[in-house]
PDB file of N, CA and C in Angstrom:
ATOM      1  N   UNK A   1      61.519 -82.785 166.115  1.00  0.00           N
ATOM      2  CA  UNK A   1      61.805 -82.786 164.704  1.00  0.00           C
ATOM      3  C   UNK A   1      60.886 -83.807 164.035  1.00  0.00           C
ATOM      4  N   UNK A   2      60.086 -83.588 163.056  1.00  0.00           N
ATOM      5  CA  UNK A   2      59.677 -84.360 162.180  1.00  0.00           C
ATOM      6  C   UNK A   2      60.220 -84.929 160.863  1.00  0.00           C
ATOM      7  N   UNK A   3      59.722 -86.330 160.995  1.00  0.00           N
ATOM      8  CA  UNK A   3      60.534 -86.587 159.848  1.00  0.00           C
ATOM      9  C   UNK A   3      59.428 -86.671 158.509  1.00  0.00           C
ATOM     10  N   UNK A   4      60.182 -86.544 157.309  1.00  0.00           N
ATOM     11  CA  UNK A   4      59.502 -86.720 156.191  1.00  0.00           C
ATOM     12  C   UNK A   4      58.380 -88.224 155.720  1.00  0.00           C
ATOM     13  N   UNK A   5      57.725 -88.068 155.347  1.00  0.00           N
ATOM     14  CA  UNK A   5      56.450 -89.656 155.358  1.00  0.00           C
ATOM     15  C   UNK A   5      57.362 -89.975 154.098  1.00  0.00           C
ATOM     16  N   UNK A   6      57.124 -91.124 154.036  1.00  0.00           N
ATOM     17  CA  UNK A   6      57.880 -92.147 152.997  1.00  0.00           C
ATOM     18  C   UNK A   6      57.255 -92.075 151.348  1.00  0.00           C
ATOM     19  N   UNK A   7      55.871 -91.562 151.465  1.00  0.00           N
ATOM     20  CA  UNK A   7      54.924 -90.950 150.335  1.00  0.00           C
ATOM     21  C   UNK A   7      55.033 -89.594 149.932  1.00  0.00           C
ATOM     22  N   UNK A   8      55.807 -88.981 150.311  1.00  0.00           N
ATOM     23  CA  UNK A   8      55.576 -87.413 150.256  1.00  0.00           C
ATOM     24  C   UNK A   8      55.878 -86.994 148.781  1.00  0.00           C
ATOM     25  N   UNK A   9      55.605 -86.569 148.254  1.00  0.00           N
ATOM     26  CA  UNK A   9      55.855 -86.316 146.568  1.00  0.00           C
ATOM     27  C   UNK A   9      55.042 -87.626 145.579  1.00  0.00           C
ATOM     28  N   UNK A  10      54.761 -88.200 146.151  1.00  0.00           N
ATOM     29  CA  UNK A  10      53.915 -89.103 144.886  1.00  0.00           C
ATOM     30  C   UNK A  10      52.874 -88.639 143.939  1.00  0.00           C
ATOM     31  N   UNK A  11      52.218 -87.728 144.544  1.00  0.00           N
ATOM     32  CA  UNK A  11      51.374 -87.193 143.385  1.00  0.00           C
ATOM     33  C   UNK A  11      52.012 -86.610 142.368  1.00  0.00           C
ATOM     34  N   UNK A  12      53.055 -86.120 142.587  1.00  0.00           N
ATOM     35  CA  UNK A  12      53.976 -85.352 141.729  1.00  0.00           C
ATOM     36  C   UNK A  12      54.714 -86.234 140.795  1.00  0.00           C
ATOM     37  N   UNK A  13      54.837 -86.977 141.240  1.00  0.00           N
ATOM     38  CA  UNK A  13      55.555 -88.519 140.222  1.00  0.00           C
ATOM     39  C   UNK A  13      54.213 -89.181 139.184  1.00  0.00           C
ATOM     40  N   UNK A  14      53.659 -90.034 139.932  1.00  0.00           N
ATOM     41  CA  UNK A  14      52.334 -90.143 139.492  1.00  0.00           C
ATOM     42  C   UNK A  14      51.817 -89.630 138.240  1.00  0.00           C
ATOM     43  N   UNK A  15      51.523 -88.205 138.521  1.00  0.00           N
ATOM     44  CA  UNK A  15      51.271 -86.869 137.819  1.00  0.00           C
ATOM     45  C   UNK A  15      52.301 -87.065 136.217  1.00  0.00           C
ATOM     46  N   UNK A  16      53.130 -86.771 136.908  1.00  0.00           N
ATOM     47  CA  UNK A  16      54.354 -86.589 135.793  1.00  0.00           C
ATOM     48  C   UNK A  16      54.272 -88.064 134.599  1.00  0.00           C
ATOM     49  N   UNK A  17      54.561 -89.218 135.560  1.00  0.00           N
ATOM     50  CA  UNK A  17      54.056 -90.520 134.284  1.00  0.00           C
ATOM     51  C   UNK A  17      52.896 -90.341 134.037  1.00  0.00           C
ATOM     52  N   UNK A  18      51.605 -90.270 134.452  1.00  0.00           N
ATOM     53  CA  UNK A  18      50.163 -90.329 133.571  1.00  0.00           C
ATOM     54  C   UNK A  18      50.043 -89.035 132.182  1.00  0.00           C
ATOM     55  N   UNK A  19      50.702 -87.832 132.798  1.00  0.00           N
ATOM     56  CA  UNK A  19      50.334 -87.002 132.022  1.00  0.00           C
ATOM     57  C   UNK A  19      50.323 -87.164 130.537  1.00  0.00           C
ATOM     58  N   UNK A  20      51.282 -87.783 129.988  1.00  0.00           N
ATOM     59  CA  UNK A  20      52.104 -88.060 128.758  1.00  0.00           C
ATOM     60  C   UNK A  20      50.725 -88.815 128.029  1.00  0.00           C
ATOM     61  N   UNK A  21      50.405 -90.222 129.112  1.00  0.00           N
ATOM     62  CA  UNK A  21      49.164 -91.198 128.319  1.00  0.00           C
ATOM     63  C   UNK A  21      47.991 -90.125 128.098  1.00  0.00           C
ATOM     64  N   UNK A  22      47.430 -89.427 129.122  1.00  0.00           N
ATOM     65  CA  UNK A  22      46.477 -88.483 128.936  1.00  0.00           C
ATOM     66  C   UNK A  22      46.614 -87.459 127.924  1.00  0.00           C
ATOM     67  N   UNK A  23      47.601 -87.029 127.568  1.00  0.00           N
ATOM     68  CA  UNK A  23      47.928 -86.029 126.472  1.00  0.00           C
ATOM     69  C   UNK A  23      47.841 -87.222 125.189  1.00  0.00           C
ATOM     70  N   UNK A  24      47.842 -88.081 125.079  1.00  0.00           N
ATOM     71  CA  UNK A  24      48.191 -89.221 124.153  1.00  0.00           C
ATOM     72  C   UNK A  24      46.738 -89.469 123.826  1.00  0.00           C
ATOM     73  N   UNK A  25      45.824 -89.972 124.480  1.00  0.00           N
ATOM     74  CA  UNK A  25      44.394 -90.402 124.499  1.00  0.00           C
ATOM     75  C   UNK A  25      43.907 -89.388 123.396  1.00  0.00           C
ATOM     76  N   UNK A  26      43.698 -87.832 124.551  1.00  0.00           N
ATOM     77  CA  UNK A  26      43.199 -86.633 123.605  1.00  0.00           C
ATOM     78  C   UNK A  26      43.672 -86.872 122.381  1.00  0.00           C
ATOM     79  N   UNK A  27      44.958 -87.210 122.142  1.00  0.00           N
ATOM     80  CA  UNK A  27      45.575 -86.364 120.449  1.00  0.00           C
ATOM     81  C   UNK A  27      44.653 -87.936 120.040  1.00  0.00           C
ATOM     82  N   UNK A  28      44.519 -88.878 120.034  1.00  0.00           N
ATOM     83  CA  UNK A  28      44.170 -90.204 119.784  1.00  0.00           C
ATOM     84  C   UNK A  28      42.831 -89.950 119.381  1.00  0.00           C
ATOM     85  N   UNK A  29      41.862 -89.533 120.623  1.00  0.00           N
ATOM     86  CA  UNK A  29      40.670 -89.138 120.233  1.00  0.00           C
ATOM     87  C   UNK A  29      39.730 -88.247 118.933  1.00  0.00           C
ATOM     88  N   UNK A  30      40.514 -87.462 119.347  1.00  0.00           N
ATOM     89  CA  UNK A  30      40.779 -85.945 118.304  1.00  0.00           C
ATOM     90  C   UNK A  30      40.659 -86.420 117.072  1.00  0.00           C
ATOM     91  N   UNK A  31      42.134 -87.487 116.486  1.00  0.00           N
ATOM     92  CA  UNK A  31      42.131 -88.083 115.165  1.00  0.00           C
ATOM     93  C   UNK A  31      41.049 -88.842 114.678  1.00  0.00           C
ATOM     94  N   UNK A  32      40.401 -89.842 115.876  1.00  0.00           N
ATOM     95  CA  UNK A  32      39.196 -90.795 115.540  1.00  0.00           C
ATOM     96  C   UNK A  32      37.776 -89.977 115.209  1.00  0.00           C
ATOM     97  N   UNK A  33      37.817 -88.529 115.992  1.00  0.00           N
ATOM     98  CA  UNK A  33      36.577 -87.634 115.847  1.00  0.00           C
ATOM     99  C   UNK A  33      37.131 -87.002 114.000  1.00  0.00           C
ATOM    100  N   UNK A  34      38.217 -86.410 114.095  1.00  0.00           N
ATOM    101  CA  UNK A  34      38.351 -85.860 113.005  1.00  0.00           C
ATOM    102  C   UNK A  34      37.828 -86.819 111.799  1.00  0.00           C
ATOM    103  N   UNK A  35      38.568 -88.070 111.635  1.00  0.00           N
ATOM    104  CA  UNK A  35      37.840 -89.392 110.914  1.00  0.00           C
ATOM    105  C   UNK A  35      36.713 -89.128 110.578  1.00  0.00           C
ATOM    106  N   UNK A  36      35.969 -89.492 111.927  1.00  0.00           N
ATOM    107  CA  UNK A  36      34.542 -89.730 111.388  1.00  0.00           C
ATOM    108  C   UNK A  36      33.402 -88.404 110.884  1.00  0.00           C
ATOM    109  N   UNK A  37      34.257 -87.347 111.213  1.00  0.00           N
ATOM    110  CA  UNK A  37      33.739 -85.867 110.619  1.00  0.00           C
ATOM    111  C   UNK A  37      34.243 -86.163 109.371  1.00  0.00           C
ATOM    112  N   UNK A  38      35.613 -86.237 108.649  1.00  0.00           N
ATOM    113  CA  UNK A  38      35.917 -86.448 107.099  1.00  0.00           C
ATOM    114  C   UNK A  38      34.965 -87.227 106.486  1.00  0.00           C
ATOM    115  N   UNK A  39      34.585 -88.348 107.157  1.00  0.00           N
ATOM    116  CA  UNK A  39      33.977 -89.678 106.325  1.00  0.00           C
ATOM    117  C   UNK A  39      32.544 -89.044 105.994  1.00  0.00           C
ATOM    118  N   UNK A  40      31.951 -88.230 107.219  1.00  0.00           N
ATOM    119  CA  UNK A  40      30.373 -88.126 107.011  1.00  0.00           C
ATOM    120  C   UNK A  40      30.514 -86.942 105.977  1.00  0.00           C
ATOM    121  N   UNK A  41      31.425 -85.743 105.701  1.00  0.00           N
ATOM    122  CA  UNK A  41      31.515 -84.630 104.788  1.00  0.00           C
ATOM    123  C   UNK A  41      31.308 -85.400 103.659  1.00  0.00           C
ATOM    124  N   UNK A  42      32.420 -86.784 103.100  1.00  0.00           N
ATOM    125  CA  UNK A  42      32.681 -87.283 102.380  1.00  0.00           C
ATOM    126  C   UNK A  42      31.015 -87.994 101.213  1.00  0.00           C
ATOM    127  N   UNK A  43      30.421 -88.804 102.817  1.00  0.00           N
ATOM    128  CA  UNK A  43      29.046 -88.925 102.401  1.00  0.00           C
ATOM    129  C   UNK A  43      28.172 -88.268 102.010  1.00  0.00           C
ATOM    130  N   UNK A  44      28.163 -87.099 102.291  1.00  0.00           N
ATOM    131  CA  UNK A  44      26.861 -85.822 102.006  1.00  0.00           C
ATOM    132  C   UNK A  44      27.369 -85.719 100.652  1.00  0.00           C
ATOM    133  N   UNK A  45      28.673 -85.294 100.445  1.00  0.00           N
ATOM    134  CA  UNK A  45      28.809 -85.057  99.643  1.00  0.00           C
ATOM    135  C   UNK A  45      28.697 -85.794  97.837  1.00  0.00           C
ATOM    136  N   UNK A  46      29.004 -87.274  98.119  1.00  0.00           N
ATOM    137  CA  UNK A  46      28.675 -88.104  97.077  1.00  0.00           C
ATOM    138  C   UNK A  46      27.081 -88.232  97.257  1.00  0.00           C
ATOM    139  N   UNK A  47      26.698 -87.916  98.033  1.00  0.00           N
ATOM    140  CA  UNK A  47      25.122 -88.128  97.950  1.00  0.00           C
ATOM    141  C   UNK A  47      24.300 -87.188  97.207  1.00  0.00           C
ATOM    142  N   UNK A  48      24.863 -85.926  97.166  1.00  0.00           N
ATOM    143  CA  UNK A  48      24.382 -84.405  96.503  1.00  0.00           C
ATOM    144  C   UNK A  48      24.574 -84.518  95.547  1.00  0.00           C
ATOM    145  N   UNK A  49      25.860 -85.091  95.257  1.00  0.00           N
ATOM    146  CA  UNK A  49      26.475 -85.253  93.354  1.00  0.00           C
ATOM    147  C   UNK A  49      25.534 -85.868  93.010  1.00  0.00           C
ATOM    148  N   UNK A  50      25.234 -87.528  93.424  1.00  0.00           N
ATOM    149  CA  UNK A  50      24.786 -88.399  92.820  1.00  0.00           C
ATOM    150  C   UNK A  50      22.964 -87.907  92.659  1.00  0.00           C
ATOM    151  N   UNK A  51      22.659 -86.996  93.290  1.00  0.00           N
ATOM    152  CA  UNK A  51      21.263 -86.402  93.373  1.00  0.00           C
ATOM    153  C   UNK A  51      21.408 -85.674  92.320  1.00  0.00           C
ATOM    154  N   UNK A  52      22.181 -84.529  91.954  1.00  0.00           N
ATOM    155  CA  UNK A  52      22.128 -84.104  91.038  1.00  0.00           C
ATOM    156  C   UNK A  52      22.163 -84.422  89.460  1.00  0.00           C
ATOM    157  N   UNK A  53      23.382 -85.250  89.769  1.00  0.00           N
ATOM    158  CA  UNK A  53      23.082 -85.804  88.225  1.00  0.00           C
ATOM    159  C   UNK A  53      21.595 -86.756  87.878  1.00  0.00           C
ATOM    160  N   UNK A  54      21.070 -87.110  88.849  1.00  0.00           N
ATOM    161  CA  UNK A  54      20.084 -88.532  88.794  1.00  0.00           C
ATOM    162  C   UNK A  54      18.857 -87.480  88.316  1.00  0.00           C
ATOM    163  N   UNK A  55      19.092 -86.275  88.907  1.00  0.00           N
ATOM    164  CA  UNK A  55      17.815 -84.854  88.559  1.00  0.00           C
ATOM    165  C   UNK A  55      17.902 -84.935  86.706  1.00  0.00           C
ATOM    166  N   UNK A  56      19.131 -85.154  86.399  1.00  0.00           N
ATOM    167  CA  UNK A  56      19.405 -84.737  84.618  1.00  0.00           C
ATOM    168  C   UNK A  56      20.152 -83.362  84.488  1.00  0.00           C
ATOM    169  N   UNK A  57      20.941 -82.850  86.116  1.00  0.00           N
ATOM    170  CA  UNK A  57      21.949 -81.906  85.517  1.00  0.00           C
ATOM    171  C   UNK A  57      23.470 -82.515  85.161  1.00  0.00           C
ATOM    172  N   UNK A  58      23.851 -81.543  84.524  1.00  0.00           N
ATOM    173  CA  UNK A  58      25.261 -81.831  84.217  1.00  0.00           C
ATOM    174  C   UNK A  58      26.592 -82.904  84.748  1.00  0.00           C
ATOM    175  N   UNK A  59      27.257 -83.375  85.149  1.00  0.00           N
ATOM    176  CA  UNK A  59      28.390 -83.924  85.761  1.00  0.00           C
ATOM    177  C   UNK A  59      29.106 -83.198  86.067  1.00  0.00           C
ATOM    178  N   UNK A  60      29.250 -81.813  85.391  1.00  0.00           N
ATOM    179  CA  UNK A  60      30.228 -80.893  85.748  1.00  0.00           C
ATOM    180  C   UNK A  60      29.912 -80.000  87.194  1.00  0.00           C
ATOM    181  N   UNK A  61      28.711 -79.988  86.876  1.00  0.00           N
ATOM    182  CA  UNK A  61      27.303 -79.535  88.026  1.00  0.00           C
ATOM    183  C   UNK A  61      27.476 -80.327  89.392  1.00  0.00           C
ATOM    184  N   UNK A  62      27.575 -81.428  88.656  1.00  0.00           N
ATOM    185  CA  UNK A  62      27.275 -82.742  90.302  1.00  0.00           C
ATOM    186  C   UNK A  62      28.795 -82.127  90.562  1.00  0.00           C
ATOM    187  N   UNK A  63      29.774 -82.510  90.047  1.00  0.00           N
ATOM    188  CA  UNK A  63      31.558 -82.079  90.498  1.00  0.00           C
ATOM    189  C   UNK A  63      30.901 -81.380  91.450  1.00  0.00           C
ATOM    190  N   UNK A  64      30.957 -79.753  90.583  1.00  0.00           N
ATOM    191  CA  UNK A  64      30.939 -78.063  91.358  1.00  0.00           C
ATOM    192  C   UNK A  64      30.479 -78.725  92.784  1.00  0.00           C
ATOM    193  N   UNK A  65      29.354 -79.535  92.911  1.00  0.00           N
ATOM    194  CA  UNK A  65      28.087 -79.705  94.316  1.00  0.00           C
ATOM    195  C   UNK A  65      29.499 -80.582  95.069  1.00  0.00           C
ATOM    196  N   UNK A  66      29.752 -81.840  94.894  1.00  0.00           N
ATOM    197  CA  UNK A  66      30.586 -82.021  95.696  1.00  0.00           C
ATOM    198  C   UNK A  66      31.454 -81.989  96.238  1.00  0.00           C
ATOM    199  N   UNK A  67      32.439 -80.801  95.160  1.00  0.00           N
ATOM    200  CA  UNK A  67      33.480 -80.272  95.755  1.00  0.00           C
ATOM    201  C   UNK A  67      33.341 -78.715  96.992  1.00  0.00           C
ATOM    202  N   UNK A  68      32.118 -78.438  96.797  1.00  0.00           N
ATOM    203  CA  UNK A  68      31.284 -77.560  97.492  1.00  0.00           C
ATOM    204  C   UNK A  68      31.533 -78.627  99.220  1.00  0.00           C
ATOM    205  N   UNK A  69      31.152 -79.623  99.147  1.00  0.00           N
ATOM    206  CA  UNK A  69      30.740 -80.344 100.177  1.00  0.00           C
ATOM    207  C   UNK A  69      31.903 -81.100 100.649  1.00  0.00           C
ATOM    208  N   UNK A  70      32.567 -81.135 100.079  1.00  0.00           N
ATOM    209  CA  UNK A  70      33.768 -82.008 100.643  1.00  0.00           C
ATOM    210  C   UNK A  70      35.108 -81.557 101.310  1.00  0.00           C
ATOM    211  N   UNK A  71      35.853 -82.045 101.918  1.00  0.00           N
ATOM    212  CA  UNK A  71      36.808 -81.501 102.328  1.00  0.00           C
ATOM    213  C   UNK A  71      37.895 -80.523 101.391  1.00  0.00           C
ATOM    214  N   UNK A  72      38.249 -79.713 101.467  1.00  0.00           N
ATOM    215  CA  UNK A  72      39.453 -79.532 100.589  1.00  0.00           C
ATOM    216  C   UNK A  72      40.600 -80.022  99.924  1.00  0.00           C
ATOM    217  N   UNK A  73      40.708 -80.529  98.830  1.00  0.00           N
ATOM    218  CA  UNK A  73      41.336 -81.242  98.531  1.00  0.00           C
ATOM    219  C   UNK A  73      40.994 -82.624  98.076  1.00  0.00           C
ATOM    220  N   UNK A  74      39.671 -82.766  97.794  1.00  0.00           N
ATOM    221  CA  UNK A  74      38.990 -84.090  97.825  1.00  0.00           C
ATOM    222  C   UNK A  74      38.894 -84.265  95.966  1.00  0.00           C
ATOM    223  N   UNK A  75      38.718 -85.716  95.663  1.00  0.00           N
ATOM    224  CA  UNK A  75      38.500 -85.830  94.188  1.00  0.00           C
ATOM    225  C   UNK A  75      37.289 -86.095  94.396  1.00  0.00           C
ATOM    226  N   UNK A  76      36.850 -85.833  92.634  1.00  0.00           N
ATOM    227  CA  UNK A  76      35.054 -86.641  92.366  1.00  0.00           C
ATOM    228  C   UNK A  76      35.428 -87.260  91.274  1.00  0.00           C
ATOM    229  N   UNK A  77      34.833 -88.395  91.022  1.00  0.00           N
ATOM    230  CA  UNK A  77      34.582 -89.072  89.986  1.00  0.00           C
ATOM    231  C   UNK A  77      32.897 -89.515  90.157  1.00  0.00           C
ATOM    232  N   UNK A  78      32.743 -89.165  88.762  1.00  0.00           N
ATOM    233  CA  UNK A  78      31.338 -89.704  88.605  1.00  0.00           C
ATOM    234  C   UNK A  78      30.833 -90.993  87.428  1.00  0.00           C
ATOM    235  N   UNK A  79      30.246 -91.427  87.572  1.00  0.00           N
ATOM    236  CA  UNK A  79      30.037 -92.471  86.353  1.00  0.00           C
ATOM    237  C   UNK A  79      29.166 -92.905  85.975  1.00  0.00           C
ATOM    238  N   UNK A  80      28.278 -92.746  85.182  1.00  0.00           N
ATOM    239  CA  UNK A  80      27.138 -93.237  84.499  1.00  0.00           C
ATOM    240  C   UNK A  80      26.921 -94.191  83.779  1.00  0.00           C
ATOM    241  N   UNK A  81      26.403 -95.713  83.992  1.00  0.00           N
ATOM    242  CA  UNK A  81      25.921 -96.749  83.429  1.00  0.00           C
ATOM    243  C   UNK A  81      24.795 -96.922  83.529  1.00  0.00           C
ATOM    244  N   UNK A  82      23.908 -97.372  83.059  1.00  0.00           N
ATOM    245  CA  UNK A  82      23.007 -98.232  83.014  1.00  0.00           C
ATOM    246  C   UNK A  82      21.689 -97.599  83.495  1.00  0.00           C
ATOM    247  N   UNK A  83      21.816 -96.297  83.023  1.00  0.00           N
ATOM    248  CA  UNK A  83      20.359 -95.434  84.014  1.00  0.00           C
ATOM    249  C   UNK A  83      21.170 -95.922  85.532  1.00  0.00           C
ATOM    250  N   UNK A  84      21.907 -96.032  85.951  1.00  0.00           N
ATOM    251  CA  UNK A  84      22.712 -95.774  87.570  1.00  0.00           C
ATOM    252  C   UNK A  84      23.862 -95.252  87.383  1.00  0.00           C
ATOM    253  N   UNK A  85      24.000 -93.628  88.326  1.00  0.00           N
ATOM    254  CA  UNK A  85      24.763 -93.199  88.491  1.00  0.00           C
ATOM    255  C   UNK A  85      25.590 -92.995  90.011  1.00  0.00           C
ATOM    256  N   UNK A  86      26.969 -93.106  89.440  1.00  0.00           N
ATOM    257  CA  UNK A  86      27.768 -93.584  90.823  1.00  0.00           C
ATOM    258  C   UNK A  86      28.800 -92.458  90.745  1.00  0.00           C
ATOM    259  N   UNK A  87      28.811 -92.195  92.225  1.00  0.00           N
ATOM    260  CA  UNK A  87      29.549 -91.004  92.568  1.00  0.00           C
ATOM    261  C   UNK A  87      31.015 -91.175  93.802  1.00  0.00           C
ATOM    262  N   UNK A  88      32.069 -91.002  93.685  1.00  0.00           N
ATOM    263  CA  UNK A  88      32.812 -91.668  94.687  1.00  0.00           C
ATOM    264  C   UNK A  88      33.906 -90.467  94.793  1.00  0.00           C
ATOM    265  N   UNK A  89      34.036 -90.149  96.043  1.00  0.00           N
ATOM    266  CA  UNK A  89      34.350 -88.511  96.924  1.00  0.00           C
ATOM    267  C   UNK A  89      35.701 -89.299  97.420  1.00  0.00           C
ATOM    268  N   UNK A  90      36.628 -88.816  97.474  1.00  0.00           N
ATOM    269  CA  UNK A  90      37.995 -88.899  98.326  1.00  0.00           C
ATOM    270  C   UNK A  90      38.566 -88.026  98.789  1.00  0.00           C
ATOM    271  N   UNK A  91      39.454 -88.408  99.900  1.00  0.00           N
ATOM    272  CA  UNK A  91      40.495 -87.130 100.797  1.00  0.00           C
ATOM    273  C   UNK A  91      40.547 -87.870 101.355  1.00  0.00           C
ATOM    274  N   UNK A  92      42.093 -87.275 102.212  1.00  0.00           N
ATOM    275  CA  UNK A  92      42.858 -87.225 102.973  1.00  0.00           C
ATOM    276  C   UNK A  92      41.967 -86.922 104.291  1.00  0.00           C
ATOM    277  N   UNK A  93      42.647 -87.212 105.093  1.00  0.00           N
ATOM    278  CA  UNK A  93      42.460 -86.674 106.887  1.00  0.00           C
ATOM    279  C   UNK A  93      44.013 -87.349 107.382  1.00  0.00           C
ATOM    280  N   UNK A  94      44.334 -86.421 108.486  1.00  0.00           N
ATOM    281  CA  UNK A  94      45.162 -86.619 108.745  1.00  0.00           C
ATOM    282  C   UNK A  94      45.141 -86.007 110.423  1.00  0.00           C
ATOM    283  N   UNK A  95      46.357 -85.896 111.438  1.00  0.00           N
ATOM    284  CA  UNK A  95      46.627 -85.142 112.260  1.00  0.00           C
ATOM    285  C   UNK A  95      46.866 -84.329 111.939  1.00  0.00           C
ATOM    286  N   UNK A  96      46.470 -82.846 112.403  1.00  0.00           N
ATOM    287  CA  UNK A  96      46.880 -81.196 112.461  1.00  0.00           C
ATOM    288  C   UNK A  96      48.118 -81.139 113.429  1.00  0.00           C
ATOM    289  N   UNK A  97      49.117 -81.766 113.195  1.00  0.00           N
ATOM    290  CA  UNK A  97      49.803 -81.310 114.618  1.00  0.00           C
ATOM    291  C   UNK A  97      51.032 -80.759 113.732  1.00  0.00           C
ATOM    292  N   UNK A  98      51.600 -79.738 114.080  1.00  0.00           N
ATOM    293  CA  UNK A  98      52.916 -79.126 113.698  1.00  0.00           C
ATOM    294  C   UNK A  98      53.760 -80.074 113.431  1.00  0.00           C
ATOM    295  N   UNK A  99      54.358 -80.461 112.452  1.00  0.00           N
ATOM    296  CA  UNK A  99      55.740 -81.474 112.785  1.00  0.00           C
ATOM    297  C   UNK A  99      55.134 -82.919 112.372  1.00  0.00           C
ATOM    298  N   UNK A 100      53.887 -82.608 112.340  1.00  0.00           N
ATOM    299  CA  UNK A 100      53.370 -84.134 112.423  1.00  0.00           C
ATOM    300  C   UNK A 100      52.223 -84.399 111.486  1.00  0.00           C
ATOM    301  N   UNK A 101      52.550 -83.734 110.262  1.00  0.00           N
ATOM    302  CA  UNK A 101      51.481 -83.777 109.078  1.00  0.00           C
ATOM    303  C   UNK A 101      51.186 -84.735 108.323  1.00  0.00           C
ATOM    304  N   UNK A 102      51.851 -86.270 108.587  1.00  0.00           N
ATOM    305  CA  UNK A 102      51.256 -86.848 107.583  1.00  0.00           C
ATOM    306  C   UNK A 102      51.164 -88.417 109.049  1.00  0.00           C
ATOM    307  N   UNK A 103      51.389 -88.162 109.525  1.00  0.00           N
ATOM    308  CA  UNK A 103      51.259 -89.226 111.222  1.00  0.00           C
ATOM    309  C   UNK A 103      49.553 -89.277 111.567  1.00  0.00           C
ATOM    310  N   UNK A 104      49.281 -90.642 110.986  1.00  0.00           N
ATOM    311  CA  UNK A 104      47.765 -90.815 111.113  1.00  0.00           C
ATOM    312  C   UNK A 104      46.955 -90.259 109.856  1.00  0.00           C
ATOM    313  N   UNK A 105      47.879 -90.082 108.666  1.00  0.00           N
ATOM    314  CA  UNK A 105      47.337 -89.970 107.351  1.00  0.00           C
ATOM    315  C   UNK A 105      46.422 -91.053 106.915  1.00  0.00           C
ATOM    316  N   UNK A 106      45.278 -90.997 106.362  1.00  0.00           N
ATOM    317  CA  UNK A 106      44.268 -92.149 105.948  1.00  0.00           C
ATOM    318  C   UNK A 106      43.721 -91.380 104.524  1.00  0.00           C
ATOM    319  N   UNK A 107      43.620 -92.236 103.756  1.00  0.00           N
ATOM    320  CA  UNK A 107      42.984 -91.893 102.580  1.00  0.00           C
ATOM    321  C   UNK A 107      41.581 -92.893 102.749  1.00  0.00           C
ATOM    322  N   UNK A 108      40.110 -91.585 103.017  1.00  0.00           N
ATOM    323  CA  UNK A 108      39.238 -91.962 102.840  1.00  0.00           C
ATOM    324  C   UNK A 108      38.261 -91.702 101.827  1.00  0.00           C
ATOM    325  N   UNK A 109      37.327 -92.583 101.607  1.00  0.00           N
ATOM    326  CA  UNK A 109      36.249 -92.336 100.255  1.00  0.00           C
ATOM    327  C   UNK A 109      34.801 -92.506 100.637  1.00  0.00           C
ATOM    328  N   UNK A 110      34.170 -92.197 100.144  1.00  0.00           N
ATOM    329  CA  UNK A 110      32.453 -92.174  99.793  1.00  0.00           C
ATOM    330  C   UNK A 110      31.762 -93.185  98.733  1.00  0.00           C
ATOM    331  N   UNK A 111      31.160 -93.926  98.378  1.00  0.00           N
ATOM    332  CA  UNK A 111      31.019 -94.194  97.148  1.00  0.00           C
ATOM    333  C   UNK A 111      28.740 -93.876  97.077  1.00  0.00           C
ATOM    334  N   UNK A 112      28.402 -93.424  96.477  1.00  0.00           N
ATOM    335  CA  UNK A 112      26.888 -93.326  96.215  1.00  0.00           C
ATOM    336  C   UNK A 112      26.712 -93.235  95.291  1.00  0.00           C
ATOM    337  N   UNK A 113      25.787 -94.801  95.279  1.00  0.00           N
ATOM    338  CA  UNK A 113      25.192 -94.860  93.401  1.00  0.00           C
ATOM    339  C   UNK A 113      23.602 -94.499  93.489  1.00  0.00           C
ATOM    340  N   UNK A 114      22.801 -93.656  92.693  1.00  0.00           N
ATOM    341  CA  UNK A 114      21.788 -93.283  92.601  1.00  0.00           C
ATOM    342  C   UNK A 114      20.923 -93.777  90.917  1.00  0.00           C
ATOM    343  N   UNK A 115      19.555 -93.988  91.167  1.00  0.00           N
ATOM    344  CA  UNK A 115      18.897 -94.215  89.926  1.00  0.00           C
ATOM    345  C   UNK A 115      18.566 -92.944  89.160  1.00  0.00           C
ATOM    346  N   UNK A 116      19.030 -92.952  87.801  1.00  0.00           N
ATOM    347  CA  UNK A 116      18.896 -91.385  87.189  1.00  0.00           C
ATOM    348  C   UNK A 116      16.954 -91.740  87.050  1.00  0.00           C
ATOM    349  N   UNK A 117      16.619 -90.026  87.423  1.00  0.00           N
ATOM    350  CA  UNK A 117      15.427 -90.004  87.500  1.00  0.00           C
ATOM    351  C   UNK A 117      14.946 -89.930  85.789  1.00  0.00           C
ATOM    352  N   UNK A 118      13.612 -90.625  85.434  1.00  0.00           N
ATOM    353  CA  UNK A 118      13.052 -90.821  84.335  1.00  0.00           C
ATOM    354  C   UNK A 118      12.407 -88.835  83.665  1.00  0.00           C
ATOM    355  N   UNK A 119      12.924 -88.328  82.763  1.00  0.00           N
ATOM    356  CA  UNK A 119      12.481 -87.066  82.346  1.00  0.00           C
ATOM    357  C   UNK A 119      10.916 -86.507  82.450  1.00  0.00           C
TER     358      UNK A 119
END
């Protein structure tokens, strides 16, 4: 008769506590990638506005361009002083997880000021 080793099932234990941190990391990761994808949309996008208006089109124009470029749901404000125009993009990012829509909510922004070009 053999008897059972004193280890027998540990991987299975093991297994069972790590899994949870490893499922944890990913969703962790995921949010920090999603981040830094919002932030760079965020940038292109105040950068296009602020190009456009600095060209001598419209503000309503630069809007249309960065809401084109930005996440859904994002504001523009634009502002013109001084022959420098400043453009500043916002949204949300958050976790996609069912149940869990506002867990890891961040309100991020853009800000790009550009020199309006001379006619």
């Amino acid at each position: 008769m053999t008897g059972r080793r004193p280890d027998h099932g540990m991987v299975t234990a093991e297994l069972a506590v790590i899994t949870p941190f490893g499922l944890a990391f990913v969703v962790l990761l995921a949010w920090v990638v999603g981040l830094g994808h919002t932030q760079v949309r965020l940038t292109d996008a105040a950068r296009e506005a602020a190009r456009v208006v600095a060209r001598g089109d419209s503000v309503a124009d630069a809007t249309d361009v960065a809401r084109r470029n930005a996440p859904d749901g994002a504001t523009v404000e634009v502002d013109e002083q001084g022959g420098l125009i400043t453009v500043t993009v916002r949204a949300g990012s958050g976790i996609a997880l069912p149940g869990l829509a506002d867990v890891g909510r961040r309100e991020l922004s853009a800000t790009v000021t550009a020199a309006a070009e001379d006619p």
